[in-house]
Structure formats: C-alpha cells, structure tokens
Protein backbone atom coordinates (compact mmCIF):
# COMPACT_ATOMS: atom_id res chain seq x y z
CA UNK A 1 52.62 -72.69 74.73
CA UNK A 2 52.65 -69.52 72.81
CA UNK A 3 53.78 -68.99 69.23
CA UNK A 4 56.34 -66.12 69.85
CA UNK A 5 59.13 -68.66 72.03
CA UNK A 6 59.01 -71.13 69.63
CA UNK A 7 59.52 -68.29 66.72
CA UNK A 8 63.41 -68.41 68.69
CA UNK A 9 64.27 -72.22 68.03
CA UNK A 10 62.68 -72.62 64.54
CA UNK A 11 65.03 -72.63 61.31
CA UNK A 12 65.39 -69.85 59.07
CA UNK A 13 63.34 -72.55 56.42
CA UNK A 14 60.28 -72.56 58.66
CA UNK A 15 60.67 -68.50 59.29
CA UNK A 16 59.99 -67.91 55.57
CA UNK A 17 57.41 -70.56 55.20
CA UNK A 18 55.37 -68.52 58.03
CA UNK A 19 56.11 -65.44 57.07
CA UNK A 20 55.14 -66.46 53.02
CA UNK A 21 51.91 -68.18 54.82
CA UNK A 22 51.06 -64.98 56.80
CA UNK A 23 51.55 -62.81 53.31
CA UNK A 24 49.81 -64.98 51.44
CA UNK A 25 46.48 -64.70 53.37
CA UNK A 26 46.92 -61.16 54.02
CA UNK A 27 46.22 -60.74 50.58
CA UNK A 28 44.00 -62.93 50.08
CA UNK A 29 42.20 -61.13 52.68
CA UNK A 30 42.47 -57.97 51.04
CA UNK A 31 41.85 -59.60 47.82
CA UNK A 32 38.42 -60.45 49.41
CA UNK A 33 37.57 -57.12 50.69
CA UNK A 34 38.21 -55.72 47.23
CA UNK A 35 36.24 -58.26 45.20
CA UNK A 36 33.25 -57.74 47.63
CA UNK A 37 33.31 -53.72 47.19
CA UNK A 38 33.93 -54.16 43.37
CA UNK A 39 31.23 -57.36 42.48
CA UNK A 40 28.52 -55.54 42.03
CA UNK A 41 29.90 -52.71 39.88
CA UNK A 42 31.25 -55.69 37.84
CA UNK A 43 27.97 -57.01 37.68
CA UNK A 44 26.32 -54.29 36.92
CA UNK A 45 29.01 -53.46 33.51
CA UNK A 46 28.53 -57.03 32.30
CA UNK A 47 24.91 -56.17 32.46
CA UNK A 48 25.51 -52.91 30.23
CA UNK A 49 27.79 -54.22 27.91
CA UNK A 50 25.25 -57.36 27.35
CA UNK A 51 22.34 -54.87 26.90
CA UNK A 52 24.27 -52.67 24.40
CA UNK A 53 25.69 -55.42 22.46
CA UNK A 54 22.32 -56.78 22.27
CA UNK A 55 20.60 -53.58 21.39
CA UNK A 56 23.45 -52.49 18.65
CA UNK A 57 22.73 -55.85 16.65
CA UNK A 58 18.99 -54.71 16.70
C-alpha cells in the first residue's frame, strides 16, 4: 500500500513529524553536497595557514 492514502487518515502529529523528517534530510543532503564541493578548499587553507604560521615563527 502506497504512502500517499495513508497521508489522509494520519494525525496532524504524525504530518509534522514527516514533514520535519523529510526537511531534516533534505538538508542534510544538501549539507553533504556542500561539504564535499568545499573539503578540499578547506583542506587546502588549513594547509596554508599551518605553513605560514610555521614559516612566520622562523
């Protein structure tokens, strides 16, 4: 049986938790997609930042 029917005889209670469920992982997902794009550039200052830190004491 199908989600969507049932969607008619659920209470308002378990409407929100769904709907809070189906938010939550939607940015989570986008949360994901972002951090992937973004790790190595964050990687890659952390790197710089060590190096210059390092060199400046020098």
């Amino acid at each position: 049986m199908a989600l969507l029917p049932r969607w008619h005889y659920m209470t308002d209670q378990s409407k929100a938790l769904v709907k809070r469920t189906a938010v939550s992982l939607l940015v989570l997902l986008i949360a994901a997609i972002l951090l992937r794009g973004l790790l190595p550039w964050v990687l890659l200052a952390v790197i710089v930042w060590f190096v210059w830190s390092w060199l400046s004491r020098r």
